[in-house]
PDB file of N, CA and C in Angstrom:
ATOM      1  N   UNK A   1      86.030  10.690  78.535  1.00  0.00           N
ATOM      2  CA  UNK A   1      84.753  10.947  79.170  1.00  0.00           C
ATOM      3  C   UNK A   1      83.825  11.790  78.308  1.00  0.00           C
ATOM      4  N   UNK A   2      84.299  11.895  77.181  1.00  0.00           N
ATOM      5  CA  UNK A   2      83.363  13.021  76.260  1.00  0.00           C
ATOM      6  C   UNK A   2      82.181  11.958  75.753  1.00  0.00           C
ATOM      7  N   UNK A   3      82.421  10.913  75.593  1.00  0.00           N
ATOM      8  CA  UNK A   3      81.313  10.252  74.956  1.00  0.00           C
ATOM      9  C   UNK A   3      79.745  10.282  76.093  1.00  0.00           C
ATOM     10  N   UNK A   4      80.646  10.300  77.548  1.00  0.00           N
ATOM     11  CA  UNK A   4      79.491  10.141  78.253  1.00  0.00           C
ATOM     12  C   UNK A   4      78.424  10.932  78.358  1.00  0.00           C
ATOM     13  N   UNK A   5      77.238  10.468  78.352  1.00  0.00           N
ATOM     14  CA  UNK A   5      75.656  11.069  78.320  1.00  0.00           C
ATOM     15  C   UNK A   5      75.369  11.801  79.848  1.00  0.00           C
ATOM     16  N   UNK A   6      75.049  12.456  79.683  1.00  0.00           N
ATOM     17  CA  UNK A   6      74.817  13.012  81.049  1.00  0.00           C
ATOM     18  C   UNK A   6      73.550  13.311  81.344  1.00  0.00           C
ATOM     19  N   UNK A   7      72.875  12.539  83.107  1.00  0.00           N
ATOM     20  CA  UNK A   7      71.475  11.898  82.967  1.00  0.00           C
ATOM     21  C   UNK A   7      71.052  12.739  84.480  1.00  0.00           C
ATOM     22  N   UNK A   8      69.877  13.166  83.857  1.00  0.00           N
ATOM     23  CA  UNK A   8      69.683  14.117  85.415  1.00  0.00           C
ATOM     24  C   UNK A   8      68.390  13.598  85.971  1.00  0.00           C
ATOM     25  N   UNK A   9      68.808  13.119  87.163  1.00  0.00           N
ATOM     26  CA  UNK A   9      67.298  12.319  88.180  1.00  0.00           C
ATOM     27  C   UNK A   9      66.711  13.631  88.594  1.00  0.00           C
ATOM     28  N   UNK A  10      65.288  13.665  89.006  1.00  0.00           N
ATOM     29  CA  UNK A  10      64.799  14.307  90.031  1.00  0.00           C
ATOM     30  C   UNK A  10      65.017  14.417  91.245  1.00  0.00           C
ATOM     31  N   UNK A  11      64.620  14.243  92.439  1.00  0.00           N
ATOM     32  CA  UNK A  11      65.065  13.625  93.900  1.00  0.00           C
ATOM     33  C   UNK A  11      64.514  12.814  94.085  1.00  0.00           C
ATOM     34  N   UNK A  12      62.723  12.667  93.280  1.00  0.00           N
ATOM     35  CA  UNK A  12      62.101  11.699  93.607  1.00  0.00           C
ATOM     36  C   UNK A  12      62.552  10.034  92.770  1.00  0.00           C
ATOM     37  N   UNK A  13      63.177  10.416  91.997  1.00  0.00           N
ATOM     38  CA  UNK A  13      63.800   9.346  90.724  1.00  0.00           C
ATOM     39  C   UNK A  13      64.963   9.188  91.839  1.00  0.00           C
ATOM     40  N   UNK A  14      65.611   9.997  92.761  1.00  0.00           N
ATOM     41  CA  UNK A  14      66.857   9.280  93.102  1.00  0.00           C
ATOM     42  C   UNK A  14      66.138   8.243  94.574  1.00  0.00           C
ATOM     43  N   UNK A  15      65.413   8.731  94.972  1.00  0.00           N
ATOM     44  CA  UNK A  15      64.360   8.167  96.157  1.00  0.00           C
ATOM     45  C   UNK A  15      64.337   6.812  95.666  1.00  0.00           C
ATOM     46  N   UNK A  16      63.365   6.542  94.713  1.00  0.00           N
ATOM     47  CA  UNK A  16      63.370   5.502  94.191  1.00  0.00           C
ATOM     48  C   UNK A  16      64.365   4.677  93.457  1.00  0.00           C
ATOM     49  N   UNK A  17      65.409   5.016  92.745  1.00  0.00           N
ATOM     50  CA  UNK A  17      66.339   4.291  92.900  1.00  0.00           C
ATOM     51  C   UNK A  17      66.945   3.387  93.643  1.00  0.00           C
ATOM     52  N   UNK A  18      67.258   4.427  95.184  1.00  0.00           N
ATOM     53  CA  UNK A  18      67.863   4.021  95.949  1.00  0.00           C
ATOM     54  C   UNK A  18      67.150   3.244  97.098  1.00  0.00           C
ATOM     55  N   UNK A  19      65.990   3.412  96.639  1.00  0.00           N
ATOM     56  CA  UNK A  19      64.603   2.216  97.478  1.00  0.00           C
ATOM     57  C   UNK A  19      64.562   0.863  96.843  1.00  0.00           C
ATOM     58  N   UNK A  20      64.965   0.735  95.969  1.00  0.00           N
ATOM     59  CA  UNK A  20      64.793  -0.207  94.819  1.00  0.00           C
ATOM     60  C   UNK A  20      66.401  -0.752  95.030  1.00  0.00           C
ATOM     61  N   UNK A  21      67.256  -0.225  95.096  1.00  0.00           N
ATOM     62  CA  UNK A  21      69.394  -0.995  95.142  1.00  0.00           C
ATOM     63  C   UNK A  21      68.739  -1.209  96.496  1.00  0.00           C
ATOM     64  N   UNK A  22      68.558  -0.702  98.039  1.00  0.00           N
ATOM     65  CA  UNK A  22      68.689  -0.732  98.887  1.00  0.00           C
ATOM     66  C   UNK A  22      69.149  -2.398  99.493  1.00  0.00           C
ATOM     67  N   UNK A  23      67.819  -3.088  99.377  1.00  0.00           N
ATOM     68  CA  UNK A  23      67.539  -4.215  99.949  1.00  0.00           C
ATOM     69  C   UNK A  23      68.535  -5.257  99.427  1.00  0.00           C
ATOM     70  N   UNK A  24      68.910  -4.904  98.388  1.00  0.00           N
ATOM     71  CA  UNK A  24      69.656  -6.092  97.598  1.00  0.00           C
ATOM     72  C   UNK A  24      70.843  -5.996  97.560  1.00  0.00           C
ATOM     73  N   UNK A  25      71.375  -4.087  98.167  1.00  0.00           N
ATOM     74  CA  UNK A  25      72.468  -3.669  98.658  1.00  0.00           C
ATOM     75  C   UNK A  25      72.855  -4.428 100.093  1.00  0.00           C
ATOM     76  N   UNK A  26      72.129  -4.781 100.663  1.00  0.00           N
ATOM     77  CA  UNK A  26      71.944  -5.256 102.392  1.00  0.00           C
ATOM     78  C   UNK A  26      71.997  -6.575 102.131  1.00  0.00           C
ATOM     79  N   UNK A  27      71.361  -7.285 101.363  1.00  0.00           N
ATOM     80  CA  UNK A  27      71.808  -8.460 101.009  1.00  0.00           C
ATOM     81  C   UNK A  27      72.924  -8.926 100.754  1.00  0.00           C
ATOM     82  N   UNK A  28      73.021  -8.288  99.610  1.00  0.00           N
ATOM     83  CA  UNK A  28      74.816  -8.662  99.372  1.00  0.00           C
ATOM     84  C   UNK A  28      75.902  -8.451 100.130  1.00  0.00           C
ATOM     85  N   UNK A  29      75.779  -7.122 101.276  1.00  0.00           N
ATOM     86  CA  UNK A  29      77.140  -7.207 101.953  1.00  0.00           C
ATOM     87  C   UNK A  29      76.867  -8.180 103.559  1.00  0.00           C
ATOM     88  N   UNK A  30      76.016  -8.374 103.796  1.00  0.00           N
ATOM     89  CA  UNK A  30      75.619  -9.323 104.443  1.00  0.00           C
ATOM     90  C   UNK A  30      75.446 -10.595 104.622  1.00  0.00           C
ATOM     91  N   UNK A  31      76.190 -11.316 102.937  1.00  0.00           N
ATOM     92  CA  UNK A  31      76.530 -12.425 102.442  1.00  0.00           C
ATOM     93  C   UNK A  31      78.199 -12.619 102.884  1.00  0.00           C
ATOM     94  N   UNK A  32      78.584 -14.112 102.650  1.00  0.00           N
ATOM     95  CA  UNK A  32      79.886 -13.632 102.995  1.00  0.00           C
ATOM     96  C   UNK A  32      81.098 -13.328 101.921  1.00  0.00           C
ATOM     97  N   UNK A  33      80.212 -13.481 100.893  1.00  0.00           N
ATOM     98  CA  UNK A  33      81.347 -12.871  99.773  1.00  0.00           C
ATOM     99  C   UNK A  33      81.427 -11.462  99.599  1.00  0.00           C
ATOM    100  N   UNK A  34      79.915 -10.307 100.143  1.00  0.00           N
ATOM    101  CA  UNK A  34      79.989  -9.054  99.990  1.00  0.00           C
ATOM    102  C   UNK A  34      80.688  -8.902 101.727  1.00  0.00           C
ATOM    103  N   UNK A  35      81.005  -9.621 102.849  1.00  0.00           N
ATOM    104  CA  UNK A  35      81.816  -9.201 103.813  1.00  0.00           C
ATOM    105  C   UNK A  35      83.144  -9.583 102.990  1.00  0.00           C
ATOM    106  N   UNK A  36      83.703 -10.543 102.291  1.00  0.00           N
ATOM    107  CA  UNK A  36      85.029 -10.350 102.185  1.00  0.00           C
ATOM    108  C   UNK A  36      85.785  -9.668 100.990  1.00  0.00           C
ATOM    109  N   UNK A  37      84.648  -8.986 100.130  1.00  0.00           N
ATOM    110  CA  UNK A  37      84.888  -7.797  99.396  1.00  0.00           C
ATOM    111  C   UNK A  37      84.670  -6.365 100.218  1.00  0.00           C
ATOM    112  N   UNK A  38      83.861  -6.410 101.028  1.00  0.00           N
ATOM    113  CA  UNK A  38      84.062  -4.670 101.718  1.00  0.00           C
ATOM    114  C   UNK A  38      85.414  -4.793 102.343  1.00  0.00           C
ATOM    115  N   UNK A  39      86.050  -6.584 103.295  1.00  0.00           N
ATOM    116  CA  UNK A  39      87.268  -6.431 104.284  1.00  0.00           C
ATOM    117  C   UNK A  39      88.453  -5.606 102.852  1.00  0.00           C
ATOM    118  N   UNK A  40      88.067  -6.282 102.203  1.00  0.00           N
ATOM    119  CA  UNK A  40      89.042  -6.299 101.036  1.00  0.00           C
ATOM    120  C   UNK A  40      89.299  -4.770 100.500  1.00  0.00           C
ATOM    121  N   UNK A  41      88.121  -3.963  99.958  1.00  0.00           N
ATOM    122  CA  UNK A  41      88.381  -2.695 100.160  1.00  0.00           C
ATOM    123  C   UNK A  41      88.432  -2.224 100.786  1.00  0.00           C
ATOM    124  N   UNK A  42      88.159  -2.084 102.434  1.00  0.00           N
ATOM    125  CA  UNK A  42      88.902  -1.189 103.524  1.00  0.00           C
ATOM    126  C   UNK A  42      90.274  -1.574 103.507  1.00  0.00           C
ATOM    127  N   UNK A  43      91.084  -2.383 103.339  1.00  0.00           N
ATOM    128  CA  UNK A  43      92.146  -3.075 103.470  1.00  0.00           C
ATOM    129  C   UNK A  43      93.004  -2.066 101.995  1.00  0.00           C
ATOM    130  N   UNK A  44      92.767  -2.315 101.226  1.00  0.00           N
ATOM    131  CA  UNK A  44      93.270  -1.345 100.117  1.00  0.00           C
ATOM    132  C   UNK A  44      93.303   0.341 100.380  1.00  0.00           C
ATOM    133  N   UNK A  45      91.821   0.661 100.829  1.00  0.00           N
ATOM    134  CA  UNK A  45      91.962   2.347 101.450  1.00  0.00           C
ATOM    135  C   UNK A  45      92.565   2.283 102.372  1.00  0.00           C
ATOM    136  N   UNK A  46      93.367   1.565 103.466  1.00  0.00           N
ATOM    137  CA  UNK A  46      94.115   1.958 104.522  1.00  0.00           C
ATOM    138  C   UNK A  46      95.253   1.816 104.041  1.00  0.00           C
ATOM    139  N   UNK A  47      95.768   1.033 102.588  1.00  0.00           N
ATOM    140  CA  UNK A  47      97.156   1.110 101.944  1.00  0.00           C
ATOM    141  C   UNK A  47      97.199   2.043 100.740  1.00  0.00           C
ATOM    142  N   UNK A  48      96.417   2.729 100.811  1.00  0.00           N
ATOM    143  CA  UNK A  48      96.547   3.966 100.132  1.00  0.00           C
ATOM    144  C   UNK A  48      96.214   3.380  97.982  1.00  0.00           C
ATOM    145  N   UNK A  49      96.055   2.359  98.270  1.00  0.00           N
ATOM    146  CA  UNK A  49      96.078   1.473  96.829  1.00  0.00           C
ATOM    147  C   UNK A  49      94.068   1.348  96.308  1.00  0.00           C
ATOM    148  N   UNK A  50      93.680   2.107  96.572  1.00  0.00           N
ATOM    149  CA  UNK A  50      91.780   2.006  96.657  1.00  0.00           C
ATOM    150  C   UNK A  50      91.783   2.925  94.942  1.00  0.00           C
ATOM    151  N   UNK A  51      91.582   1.646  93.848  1.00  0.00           N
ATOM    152  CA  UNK A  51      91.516   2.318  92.703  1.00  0.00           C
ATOM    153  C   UNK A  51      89.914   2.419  91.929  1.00  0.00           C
ATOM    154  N   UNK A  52      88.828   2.925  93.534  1.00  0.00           N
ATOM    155  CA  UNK A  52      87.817   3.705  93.036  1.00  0.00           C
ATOM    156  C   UNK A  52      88.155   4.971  92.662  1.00  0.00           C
ATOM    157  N   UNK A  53      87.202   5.359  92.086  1.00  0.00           N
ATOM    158  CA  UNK A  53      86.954   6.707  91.923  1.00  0.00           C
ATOM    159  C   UNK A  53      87.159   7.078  90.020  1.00  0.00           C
TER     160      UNK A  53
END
């Protein structure tokens, strides 16, 4: 992790970010391939096997 750059938003840069992923965030899990990837990771965090992070 040393190589990584480290990038600092404002609040208003994170505002907009997250105005900008939002819609296309809602899209996708509202498709049925982003419902059978969220079943898919709740299904892994309830077996203790969830290799976010």
């Amino acid at each position: 992790m040393e190589n990584q750059k480290k990038h600092v938003l404002s609040e208003e840069q994170l505002d907009a970010l997250a105005q900008s992923l939002l819609p296309a965030m809602r899209e996708f899990f509202s498709s049925d391939s982003g419902k059978k990837i969220w079943e898919e990771h709740l299904r892994e965090v309830e077996q203790g096997t969830d290799s976010a992070a």
